[in-house]
C-alpha atoms as a PDB file:
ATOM      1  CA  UNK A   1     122.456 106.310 112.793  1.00  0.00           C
ATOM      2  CA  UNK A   2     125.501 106.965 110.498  1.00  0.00           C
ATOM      3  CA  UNK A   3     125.538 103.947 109.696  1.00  0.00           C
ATOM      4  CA  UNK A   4     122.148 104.064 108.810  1.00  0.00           C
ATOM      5  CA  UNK A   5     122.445 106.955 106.354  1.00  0.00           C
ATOM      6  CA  UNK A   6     125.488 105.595 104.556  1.00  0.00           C
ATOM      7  CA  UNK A   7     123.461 102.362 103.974  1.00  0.00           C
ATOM      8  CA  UNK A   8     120.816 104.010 102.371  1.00  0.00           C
ATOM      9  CA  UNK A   9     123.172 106.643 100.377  1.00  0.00           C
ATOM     10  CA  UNK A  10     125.175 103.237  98.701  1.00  0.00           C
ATOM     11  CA  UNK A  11     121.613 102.056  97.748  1.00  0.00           C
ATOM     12  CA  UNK A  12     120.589 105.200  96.353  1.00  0.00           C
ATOM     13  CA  UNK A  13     123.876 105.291  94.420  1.00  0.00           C
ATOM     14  CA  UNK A  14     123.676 101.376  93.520  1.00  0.00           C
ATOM     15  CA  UNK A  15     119.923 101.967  92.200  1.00  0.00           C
ATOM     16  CA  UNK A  16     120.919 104.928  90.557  1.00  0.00           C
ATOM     17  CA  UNK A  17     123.820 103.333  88.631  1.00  0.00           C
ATOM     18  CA  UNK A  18     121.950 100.230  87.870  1.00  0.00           C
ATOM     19  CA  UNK A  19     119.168 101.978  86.553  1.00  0.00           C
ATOM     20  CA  UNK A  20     121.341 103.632  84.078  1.00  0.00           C
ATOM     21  CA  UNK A  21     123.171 100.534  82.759  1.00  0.00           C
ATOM     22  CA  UNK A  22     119.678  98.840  82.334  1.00  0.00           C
ATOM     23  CA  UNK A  23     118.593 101.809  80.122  1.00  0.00           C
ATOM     24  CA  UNK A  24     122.058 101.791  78.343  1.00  0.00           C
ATOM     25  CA  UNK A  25     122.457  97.803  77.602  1.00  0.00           C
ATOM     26  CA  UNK A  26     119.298  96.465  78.859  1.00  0.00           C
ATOM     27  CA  UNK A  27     118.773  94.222  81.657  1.00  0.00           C
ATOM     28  CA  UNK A  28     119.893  90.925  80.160  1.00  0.00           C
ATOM     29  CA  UNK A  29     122.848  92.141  79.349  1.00  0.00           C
ATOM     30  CA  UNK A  30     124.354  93.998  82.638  1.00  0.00           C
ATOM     31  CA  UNK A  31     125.777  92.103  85.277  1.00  0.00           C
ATOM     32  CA  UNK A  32     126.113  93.089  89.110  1.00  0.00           C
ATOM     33  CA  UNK A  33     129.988  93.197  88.160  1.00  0.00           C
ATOM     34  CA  UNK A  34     128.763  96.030  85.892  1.00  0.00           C
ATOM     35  CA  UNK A  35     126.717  97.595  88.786  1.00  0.00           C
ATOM     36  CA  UNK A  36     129.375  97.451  91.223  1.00  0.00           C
ATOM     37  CA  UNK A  37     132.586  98.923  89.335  1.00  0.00           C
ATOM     38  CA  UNK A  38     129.885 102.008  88.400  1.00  0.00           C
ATOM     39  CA  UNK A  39     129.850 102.486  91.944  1.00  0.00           C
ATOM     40  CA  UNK A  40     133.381 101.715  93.201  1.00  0.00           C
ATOM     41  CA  UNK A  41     132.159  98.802  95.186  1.00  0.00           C
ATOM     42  CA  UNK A  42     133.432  95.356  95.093  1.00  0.00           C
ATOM     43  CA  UNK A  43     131.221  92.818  93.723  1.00  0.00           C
ATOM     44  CA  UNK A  44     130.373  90.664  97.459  1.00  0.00           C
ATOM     45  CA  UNK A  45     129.782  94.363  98.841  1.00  0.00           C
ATOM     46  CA  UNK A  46     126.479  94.640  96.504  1.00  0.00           C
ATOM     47  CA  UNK A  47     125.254  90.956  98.040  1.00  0.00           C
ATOM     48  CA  UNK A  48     124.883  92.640 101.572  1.00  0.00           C
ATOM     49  CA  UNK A  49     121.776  94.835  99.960  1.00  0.00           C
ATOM     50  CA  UNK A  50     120.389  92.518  97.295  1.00  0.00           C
ATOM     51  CA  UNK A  51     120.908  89.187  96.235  1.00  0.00           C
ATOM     52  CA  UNK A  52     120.233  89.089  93.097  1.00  0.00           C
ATOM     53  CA  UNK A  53     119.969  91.315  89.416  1.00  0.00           C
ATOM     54  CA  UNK A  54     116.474  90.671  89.883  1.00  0.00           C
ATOM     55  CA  UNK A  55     116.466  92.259  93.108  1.00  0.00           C
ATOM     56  CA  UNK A  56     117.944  95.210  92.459  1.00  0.00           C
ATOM     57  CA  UNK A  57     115.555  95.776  88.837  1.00  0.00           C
ATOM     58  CA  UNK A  58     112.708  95.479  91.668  1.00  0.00           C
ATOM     59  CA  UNK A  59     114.604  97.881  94.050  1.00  0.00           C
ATOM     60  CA  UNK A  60     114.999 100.467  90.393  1.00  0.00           C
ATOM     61  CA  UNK A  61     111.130 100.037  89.433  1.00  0.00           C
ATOM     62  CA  UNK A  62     110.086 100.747  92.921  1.00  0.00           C
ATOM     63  CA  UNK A  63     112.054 104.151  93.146  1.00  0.00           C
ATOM     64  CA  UNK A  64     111.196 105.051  89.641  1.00  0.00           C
ATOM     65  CA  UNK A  65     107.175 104.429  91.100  1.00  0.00           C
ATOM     66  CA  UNK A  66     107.657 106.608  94.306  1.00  0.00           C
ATOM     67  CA  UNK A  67     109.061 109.418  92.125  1.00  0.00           C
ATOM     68  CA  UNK A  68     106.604 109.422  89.795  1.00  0.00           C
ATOM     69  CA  UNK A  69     103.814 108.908  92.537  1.00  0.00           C
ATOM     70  CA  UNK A  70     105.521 112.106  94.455  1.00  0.00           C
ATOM     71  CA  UNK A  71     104.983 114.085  91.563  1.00  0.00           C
ATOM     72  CA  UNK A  72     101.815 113.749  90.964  1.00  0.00           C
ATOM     73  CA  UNK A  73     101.292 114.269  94.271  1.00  0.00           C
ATOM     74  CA  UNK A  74     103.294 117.811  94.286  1.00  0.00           C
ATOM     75  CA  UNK A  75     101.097 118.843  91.353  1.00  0.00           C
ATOM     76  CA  UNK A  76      97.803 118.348  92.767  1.00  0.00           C
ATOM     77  CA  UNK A  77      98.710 120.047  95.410  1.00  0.00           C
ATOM     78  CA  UNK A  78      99.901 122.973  94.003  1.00  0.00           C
ATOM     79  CA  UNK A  79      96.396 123.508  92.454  1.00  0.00           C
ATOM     80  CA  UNK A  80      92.719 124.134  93.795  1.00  0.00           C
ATOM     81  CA  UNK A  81      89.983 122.717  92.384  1.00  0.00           C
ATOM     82  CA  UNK A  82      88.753 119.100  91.335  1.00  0.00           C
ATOM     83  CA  UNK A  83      89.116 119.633  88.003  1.00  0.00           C
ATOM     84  CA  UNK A  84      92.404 121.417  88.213  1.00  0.00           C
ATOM     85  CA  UNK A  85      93.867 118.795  90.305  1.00  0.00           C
ATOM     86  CA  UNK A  86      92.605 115.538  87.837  1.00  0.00           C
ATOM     87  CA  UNK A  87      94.172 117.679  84.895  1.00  0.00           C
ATOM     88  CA  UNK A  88      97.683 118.167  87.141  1.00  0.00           C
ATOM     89  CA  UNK A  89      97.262 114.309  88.043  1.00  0.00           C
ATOM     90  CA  UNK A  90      97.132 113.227  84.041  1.00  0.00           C
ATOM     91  CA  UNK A  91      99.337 115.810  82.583  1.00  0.00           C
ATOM     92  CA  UNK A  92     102.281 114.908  85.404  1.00  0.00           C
ATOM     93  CA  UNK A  93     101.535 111.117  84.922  1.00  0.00           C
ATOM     94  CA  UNK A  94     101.900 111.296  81.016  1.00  0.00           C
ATOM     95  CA  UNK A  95     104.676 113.423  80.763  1.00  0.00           C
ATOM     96  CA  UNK A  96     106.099 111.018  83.323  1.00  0.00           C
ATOM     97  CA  UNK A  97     105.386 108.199  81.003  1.00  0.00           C
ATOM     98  CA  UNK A  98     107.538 110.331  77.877  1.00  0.00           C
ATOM     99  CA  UNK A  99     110.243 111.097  80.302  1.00  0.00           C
ATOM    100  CA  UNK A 100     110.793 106.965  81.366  1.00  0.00           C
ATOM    101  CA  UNK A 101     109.148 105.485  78.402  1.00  0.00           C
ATOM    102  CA  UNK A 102     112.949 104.737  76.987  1.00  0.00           C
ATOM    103  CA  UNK A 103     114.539 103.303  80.338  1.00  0.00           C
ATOM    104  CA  UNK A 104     111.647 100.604  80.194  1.00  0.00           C
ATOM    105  CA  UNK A 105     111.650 100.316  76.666  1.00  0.00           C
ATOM    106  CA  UNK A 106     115.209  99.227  77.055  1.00  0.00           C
ATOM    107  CA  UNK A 107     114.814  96.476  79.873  1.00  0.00           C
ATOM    108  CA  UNK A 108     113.884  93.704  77.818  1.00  0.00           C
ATOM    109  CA  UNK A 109     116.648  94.766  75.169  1.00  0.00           C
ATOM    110  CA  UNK A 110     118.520  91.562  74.052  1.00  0.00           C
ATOM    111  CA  UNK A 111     115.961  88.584  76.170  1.00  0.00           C
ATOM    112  CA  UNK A 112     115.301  85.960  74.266  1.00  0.00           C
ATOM    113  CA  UNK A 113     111.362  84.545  74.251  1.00  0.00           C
ATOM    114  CA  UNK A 114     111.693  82.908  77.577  1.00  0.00           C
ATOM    115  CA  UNK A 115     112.928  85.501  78.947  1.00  0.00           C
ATOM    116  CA  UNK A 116     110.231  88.335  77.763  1.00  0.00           C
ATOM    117  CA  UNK A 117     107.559  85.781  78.370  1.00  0.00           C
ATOM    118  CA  UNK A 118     108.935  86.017  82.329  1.00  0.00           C
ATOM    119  CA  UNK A 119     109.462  89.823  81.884  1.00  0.00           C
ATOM    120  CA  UNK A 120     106.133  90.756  80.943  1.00  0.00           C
ATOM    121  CA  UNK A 121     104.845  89.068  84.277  1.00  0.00           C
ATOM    122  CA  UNK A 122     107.153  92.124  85.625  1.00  0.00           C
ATOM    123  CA  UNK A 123     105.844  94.990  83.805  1.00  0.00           C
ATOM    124  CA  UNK A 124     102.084  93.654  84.601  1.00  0.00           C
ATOM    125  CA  UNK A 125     102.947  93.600  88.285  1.00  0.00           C
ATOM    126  CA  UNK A 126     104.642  97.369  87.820  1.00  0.00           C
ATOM    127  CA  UNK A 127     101.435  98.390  86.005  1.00  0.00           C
ATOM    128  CA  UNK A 128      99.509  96.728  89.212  1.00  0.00           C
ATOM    129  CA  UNK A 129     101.086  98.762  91.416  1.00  0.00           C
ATOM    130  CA  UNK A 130     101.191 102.119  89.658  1.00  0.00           C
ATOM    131  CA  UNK A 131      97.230 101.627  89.365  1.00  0.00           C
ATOM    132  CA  UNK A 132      97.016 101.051  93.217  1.00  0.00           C
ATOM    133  CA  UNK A 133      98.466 104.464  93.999  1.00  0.00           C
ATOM    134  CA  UNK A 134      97.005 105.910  91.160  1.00  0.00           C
ATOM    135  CA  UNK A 135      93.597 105.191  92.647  1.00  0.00           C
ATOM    136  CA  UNK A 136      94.955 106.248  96.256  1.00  0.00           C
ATOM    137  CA  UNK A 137      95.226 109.548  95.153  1.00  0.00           C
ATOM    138  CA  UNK A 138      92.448 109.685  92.458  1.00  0.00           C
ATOM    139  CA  UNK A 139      90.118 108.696  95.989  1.00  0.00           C
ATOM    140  CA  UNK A 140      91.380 111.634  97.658  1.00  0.00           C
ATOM    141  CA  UNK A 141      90.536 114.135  95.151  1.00  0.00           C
ATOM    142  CA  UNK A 142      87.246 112.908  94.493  1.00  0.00           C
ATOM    143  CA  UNK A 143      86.318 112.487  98.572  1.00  0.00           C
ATOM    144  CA  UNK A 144      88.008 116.262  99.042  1.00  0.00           C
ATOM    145  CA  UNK A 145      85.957 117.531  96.036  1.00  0.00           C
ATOM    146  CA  UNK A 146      82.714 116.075  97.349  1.00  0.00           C
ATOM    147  CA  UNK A 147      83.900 117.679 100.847  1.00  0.00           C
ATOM    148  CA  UNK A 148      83.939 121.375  99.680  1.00  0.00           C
ATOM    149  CA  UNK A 149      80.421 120.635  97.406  1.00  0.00           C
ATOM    150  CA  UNK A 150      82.075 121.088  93.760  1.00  0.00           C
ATOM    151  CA  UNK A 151      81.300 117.298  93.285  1.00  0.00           C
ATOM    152  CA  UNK A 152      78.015 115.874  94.094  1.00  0.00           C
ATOM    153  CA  UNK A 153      77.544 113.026  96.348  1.00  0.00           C
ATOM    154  CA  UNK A 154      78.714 109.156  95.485  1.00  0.00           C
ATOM    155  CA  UNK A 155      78.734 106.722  97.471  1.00  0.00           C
ATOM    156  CA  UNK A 156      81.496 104.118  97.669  1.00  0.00           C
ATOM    157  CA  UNK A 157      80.919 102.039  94.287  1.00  0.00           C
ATOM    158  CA  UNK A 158      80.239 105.017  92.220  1.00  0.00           C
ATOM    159  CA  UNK A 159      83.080 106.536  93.323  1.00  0.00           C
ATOM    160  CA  UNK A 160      85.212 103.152  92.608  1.00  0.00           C
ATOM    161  CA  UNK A 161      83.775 103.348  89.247  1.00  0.00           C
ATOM    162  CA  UNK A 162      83.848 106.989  88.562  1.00  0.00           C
ATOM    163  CA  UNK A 163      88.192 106.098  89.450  1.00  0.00           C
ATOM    164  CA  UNK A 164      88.077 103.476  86.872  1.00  0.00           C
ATOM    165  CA  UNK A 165      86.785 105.366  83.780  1.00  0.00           C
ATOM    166  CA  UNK A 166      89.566 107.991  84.804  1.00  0.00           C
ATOM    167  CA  UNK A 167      92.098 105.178  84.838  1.00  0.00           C
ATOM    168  CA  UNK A 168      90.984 103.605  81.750  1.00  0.00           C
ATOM    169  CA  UNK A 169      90.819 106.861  79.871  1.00  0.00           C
ATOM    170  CA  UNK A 170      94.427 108.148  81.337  1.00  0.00           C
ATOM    171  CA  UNK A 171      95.808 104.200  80.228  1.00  0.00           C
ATOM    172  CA  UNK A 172      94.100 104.441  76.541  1.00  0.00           C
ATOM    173  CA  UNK A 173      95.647 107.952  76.146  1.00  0.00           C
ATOM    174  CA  UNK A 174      99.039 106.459  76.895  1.00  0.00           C
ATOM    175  CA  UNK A 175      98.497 103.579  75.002  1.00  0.00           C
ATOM    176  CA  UNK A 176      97.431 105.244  71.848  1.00  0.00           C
ATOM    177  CA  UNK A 177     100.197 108.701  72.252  1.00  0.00           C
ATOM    178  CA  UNK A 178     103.241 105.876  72.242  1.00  0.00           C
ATOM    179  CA  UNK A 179     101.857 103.487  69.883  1.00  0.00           C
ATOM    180  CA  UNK A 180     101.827 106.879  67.260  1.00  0.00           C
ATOM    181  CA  UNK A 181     104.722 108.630  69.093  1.00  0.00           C
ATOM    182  CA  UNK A 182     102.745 111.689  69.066  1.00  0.00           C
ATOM    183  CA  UNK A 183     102.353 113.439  72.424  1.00  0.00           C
ATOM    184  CA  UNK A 184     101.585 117.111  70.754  1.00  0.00           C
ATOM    185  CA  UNK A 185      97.981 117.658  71.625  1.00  0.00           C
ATOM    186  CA  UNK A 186      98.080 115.597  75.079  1.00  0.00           C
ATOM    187  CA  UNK A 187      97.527 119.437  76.736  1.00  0.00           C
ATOM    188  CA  UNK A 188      94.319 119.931  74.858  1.00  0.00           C
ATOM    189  CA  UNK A 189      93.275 116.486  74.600  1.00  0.00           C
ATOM    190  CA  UNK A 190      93.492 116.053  78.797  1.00  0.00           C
ATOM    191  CA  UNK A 191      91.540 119.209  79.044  1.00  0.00           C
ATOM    192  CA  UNK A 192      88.646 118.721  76.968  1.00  0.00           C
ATOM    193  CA  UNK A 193      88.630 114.900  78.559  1.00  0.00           C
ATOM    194  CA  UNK A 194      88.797 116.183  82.138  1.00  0.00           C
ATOM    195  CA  UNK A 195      85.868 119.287  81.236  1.00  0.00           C
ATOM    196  CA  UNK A 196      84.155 116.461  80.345  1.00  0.00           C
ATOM    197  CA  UNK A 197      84.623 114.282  83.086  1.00  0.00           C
ATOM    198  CA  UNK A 198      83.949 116.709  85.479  1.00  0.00           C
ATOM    199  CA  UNK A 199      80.916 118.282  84.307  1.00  0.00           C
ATOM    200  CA  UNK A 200      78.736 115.122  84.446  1.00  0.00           C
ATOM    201  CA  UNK A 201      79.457 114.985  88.048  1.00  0.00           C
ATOM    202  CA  UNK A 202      79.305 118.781  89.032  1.00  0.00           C
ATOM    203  CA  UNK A 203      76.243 119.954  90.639  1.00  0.00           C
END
């Protein structure tokens, strides 16, 4: 079991390291030499968790989606109602987004064409997965809203749909607050978007 623990406290501290050097330099440019002297490990050491650079960028994206999936899981549960909890659920994910927008900004620092063109395969696979537990938790507000009557009843493709226009809005805002680099009014702007939302479905 000690064993155990140690094994996953090097990871945490490899992942940790290596996410900072990628948001420092950028991924092309760090090498697991790089990783492993941030750590105090020897180079072969870092081959018994991952085998590759590539490995451990997958290893960094995954922890940075289970943190950001855990908070906006701690937020919606730390309010009541529907509407409280889809405003908790896009204020945490976009303030998310400003907090990490520069660490994946910087990963495709320094890649030449080739090397984007394979890179943006890897940030549409992130975005993949960030939408899958997205909708996990979107499903469970909407199915314990209906449960205590402050939603009215959908049935299964309504409710897929209802989860995309929530998505799509959440995505847009995101898209459009970075594009300007103005994230000023996303308090107000989530609020009147969510009222909206809401009231169309209340009964």
């Amino acid at each position: 079991m000690s064993n155990i623990i140690k094994d996953e406290e090097i990871q945490e501290q490899l992942v940790k390291a290596a996410k900072q050097l990628f948001e420092l330099h950028g991924f092309r440019r760090v090498t697991i030499d790089d990783i492993a002297k941030a750590i105090g490990k020897a180079r072969s050491s870092l081959y018994y968790y991952y085998k590759t650079k590539e490995e451990i960028l997958d290893a960094v994206i995954a922890a940075e989606i289970r943190e950001l999936v855990k908070l906006i899981a701690t937020a919606i549960s730390e309010v009541k109602t529907s509407e409280e909890k889809i405003k908790a659920f896009f204020l945490t994910d976009l303030r998310a987004i400003l907090e990490k927008r520069g660490f994946f900004n910087a990963l495709d620092e320094g890649m030449n064409a080739g090397e984007l063109s394979g890179f943006q395969k890897t940030r549409f696979a992130v975005y993949q997965q960030v939408r899958l537990q997205e909708s996990t938790l979107l499903r469970q507000i909407i199915t314990e809203g209906i449960g205590r009557g402050e939603l009215m009843e959908l049935g299964q493709k309504e409710k897929e749909d209802f989860i995309f226009v929530i998505l799509s809005s959440l995505h847009g805002m995101k898209r459009e607050m970075v594009i300007k680099n103005e994230f000023g009014n996303m308090e107000s702007s989530v609020n009147f978007l969510v009222h909206s939302l809401i009231h169309g479905l209340k009964k």
